[in-house]
N, C-alpha and C. Protein backbone atom coordinates (compact mmCIF):
# COMPACT_ATOMS: atom_id res chain seq x y z
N UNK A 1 -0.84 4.43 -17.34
CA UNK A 1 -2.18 4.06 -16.92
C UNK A 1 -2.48 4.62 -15.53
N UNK A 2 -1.70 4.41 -14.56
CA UNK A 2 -1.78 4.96 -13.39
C UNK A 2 -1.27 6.54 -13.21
N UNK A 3 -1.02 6.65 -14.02
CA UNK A 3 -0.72 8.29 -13.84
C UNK A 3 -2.37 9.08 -14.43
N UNK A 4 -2.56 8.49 -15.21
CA UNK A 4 -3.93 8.88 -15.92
C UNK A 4 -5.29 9.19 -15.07
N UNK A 5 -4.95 7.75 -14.40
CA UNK A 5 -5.67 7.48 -13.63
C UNK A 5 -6.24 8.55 -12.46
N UNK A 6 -4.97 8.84 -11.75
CA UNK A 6 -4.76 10.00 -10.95
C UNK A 6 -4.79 10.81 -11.30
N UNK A 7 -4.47 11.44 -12.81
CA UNK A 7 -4.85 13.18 -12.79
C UNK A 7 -6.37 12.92 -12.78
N UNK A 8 -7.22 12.29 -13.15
CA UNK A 8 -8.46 12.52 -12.60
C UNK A 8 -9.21 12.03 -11.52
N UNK A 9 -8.46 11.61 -10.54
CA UNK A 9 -8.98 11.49 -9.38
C UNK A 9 -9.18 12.63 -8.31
N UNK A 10 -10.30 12.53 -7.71
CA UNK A 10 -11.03 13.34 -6.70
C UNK A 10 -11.19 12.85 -5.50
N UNK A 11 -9.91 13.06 -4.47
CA UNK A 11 -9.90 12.22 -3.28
C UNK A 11 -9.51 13.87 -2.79
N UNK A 12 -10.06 13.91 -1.09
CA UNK A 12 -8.92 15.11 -0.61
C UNK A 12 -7.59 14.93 -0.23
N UNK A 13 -6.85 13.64 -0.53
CA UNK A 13 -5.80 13.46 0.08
C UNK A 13 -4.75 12.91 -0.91
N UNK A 14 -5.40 13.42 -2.20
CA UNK A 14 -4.77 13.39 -3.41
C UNK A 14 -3.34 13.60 -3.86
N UNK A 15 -2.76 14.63 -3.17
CA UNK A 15 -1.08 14.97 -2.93
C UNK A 15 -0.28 13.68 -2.11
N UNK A 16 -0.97 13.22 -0.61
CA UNK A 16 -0.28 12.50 -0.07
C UNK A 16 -0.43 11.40 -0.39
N UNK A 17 -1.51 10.78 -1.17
CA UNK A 17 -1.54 9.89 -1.99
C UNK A 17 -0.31 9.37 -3.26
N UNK A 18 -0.14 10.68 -4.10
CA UNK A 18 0.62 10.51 -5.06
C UNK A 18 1.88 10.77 -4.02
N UNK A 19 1.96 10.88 -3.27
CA UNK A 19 3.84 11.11 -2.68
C UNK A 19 3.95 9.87 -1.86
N UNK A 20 3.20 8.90 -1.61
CA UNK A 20 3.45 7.72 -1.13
C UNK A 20 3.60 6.97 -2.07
N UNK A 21 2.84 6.89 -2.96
CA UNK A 21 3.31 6.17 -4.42
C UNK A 21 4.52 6.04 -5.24
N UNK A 22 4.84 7.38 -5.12
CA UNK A 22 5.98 8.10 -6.12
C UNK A 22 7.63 7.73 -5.39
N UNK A 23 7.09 7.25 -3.37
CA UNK A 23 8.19 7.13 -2.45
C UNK A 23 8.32 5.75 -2.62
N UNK A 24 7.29 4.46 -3.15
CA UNK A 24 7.68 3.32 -2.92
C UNK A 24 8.13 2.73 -4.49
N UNK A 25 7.67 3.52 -5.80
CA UNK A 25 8.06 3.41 -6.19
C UNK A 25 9.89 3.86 -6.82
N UNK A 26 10.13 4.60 -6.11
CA UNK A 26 11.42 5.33 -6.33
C UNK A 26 12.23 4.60 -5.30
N UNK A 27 11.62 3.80 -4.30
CA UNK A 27 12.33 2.86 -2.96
C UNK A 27 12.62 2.05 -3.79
N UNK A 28 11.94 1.35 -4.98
CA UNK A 28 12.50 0.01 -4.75
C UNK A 28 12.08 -0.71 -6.63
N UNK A 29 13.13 -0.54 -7.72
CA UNK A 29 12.79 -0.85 -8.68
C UNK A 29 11.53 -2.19 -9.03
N UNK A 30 12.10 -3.02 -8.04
CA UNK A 30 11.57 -4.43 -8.95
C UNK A 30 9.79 -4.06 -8.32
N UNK A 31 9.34 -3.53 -7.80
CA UNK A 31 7.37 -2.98 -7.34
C UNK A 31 7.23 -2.22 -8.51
N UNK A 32 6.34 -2.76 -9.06
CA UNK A 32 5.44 -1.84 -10.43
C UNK A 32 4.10 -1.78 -9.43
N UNK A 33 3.11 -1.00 -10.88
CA UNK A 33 1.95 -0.52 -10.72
C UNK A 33 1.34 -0.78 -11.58
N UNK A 34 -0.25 -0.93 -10.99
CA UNK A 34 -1.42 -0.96 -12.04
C UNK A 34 -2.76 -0.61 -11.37
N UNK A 35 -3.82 -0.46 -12.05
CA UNK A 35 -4.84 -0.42 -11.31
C UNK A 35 -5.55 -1.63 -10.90
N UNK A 36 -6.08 -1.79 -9.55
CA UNK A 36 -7.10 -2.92 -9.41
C UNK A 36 -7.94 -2.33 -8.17
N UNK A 37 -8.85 -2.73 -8.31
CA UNK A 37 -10.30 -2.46 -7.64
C UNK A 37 -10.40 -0.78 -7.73
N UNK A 38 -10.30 -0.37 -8.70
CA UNK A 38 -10.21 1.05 -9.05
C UNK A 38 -9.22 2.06 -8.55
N UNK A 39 -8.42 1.52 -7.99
CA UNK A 39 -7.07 1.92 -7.41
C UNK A 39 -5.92 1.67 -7.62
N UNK A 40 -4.84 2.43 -7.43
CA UNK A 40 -3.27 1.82 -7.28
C UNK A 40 -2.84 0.78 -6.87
N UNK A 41 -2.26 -0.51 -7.11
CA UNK A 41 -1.98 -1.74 -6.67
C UNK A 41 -0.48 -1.64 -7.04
N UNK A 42 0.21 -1.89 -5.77
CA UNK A 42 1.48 -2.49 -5.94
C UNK A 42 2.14 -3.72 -6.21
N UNK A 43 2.48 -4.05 -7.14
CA UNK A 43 2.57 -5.72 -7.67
C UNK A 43 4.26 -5.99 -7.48
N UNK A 44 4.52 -7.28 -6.94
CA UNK A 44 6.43 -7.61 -7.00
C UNK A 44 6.30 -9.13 -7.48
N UNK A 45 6.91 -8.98 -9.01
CA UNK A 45 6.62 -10.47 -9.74
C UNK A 45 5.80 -10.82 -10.19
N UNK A 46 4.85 -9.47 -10.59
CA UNK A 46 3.43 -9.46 -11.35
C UNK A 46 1.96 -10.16 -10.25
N UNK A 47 2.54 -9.54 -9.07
CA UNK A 47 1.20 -10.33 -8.14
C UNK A 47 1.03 -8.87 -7.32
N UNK A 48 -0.39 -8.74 -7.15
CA UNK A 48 -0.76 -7.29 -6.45
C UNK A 48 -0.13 -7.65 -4.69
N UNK A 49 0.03 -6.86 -4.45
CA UNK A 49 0.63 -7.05 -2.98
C UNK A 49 -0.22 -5.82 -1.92
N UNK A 50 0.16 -4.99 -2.40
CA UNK A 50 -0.35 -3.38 -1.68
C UNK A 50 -1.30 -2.67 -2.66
N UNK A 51 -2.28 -2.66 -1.77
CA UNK A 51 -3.83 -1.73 -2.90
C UNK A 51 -3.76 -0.54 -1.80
N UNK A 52 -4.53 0.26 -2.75
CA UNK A 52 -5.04 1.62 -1.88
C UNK A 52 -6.63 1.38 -1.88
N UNK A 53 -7.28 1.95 -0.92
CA UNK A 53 -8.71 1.91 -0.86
C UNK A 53 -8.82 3.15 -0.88
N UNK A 54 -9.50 3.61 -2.10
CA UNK A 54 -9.53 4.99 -2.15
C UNK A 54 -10.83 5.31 -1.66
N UNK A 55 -12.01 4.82 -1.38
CA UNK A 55 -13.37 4.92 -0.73
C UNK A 55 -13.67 5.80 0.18
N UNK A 56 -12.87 5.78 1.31
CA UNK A 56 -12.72 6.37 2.41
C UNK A 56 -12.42 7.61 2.14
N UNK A 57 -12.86 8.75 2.05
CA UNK A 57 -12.20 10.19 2.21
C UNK A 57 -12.10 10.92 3.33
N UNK A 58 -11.61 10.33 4.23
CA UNK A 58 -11.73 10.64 5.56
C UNK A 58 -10.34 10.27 6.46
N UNK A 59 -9.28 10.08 5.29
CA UNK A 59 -8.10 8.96 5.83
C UNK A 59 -7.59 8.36 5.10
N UNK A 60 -6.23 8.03 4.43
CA UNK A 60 -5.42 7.09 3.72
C UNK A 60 -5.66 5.68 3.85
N UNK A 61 -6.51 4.63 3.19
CA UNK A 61 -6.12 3.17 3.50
C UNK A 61 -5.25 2.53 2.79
N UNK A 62 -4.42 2.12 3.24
CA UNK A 62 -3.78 0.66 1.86
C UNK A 62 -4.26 -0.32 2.40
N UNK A 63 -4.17 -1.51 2.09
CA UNK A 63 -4.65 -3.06 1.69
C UNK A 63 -3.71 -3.62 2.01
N UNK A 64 -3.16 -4.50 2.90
CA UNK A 64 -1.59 -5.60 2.42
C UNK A 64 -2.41 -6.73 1.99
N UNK A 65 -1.71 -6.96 1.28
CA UNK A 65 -2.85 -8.56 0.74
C UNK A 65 -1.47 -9.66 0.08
N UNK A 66 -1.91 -10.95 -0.27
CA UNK A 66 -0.86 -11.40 -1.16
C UNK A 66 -1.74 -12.45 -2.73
N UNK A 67 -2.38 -11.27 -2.90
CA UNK A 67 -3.43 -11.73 -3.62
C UNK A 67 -5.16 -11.55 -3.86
N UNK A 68 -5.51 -11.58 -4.92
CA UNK A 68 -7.10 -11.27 -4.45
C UNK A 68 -7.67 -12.34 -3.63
N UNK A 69 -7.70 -13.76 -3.32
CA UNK A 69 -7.99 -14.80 -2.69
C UNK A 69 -6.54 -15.26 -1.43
N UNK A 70 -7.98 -15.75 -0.71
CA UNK A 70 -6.55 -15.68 0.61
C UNK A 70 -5.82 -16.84 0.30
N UNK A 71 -4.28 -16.61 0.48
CA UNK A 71 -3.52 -17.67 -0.09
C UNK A 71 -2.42 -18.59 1.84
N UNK A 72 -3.12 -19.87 1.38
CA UNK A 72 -2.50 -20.82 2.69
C UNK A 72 -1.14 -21.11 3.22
N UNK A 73 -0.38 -20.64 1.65
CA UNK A 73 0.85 -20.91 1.66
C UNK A 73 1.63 -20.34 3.72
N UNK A 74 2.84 -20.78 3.28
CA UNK A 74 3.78 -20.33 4.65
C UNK A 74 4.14 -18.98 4.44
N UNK A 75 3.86 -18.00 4.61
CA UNK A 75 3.94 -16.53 4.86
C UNK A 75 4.90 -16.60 5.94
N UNK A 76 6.18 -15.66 5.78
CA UNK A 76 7.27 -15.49 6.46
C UNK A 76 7.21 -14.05 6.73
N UNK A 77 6.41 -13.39 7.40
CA UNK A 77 6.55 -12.06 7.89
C UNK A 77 6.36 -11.72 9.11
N UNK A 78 7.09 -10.85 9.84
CA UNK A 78 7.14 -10.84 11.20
C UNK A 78 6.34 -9.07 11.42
N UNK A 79 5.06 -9.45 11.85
CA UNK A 79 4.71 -7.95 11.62
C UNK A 79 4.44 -7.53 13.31
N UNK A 80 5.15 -8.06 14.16
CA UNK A 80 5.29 -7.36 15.28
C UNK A 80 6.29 -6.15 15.23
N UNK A 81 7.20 -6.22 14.31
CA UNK A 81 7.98 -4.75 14.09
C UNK A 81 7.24 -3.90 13.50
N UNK A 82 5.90 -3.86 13.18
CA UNK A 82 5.66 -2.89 12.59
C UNK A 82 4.13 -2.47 13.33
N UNK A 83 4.27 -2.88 14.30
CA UNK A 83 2.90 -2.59 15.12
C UNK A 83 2.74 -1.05 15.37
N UNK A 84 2.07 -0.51 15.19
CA UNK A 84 1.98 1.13 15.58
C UNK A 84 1.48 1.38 13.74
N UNK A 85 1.97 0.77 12.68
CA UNK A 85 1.85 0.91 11.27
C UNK A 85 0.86 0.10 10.88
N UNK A 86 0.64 -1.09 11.00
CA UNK A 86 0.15 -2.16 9.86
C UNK A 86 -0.45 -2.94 10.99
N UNK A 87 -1.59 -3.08 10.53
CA UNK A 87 -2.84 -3.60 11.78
C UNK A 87 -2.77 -4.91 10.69
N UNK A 88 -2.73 -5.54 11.44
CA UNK A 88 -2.80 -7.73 10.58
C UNK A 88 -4.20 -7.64 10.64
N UNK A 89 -5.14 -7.88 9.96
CA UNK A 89 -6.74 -8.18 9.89
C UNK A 89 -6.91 -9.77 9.72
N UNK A 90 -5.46 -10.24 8.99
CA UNK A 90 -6.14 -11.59 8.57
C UNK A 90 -5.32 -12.10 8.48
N UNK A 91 -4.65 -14.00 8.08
CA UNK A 91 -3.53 -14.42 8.35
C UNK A 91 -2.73 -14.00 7.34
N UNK A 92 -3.13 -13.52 6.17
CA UNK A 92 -2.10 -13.22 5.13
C UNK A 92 -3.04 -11.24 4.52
N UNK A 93 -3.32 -10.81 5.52
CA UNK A 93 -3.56 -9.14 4.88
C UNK A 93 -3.60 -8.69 6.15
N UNK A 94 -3.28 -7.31 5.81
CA UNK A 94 -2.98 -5.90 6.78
C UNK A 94 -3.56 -4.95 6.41
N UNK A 95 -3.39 -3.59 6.68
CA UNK A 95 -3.68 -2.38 6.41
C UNK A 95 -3.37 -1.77 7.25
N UNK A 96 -2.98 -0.58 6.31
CA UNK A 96 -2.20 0.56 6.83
C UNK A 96 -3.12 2.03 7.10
N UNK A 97 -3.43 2.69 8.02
CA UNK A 97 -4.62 3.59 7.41
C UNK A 97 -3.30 5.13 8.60
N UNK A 98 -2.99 5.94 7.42
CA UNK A 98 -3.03 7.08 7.97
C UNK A 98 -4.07 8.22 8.13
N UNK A 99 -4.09 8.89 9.45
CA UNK A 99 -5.24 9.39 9.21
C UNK A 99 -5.20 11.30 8.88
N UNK A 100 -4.05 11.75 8.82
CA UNK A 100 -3.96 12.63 8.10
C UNK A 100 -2.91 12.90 7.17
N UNK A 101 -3.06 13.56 5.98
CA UNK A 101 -1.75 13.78 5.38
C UNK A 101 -0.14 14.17 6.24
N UNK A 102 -0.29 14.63 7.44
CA UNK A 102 0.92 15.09 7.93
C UNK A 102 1.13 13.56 8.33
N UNK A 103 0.56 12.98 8.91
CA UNK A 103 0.62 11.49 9.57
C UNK A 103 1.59 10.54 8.53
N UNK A 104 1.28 10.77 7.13
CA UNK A 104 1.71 10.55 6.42
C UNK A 104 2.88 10.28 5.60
N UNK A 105 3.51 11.80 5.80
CA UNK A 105 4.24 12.80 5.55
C UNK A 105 5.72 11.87 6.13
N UNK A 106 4.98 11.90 8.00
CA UNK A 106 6.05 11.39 8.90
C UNK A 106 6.25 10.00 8.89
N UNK A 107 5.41 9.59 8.32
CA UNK A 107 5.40 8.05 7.91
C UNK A 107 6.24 7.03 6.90
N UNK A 108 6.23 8.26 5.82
CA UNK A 108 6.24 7.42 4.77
C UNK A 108 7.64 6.50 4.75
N UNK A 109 8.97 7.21 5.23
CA UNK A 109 10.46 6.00 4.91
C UNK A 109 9.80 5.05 5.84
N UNK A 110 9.07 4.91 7.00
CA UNK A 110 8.89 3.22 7.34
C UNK A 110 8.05 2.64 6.81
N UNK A 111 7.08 3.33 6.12
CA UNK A 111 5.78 2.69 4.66
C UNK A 111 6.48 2.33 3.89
N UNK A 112 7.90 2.54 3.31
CA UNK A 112 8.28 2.48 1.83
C UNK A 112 8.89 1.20 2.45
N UNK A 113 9.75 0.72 4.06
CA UNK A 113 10.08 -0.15 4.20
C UNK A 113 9.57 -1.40 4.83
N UNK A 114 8.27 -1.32 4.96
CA UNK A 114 7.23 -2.09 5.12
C UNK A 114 7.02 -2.59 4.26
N UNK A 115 6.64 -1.82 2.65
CA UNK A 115 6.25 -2.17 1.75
C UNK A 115 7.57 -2.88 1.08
N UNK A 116 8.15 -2.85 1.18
CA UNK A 116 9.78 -3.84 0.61
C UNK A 116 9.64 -4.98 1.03
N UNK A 117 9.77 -4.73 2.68
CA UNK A 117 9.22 -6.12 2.85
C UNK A 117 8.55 -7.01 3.21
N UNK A 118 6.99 -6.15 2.90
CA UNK A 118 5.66 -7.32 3.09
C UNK A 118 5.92 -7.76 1.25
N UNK A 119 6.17 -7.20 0.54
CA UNK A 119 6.01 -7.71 -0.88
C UNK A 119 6.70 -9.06 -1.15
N UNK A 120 7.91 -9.12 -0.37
CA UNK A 120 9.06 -10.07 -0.31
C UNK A 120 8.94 -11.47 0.49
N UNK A 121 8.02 -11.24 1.21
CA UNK A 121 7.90 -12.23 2.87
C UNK A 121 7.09 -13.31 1.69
């Protein structure tokens, strides 16, 4: 479904797109995929965790979320290690926005380990 998805997508950042995908999924068995809000969603235990906002063509966004509705629960994540990466917007979502494919490129092993463990927290 998500592969489908992407051969017909029309983003310019379409390569570094699919190589961030292809890096978190190859990081870490138990993260699947599906689409939601017309995009790639990373799910761990069948709950979306990491979306892409593909809207923007001007720049990579992902989404950290732990859910489509904001959830109250006790969130155990310490995202001062990852300051320079993952901007907190809200008490339980982030986002990640690279702003060019090379940005990306140099990014991605601490994206793939971000994404391990915001999915987990």
């Amino acid at each position: 479904m998500v592969d489908s998805f992407l051969e017909s997508l029309d983003h310019p950042f379409k390569p570094a797109i699919e190589s961030l995908r292809l890096a978190v999924l190859n990081g870490d068995d138990a993260i699947t995929e599906h689409i939601k809000w017309k995009a790639p969603s990373f799910c761990f235990n069948s709950v979306d965790r990491v979306t892409f906002n593909l809207r923007p063509l001007n720049h990579i966004q992902l989404i950290f979320h732990r859910g489509a509705k904001t959830n109250e629960d006790v969130f155990h994540f310490d995202a001062s290690k990852w300051r320079g990466l993952l901007e907190i917007i809200a008490q339980d979502r982030g986002q990640v926005i690279f702003p060019s494919a090379e940005v990306a490129a140099a990014r991605q092993e601490d994206f793939v380990r971000l994404v391990r463990e915001w999915v987990r927290a």
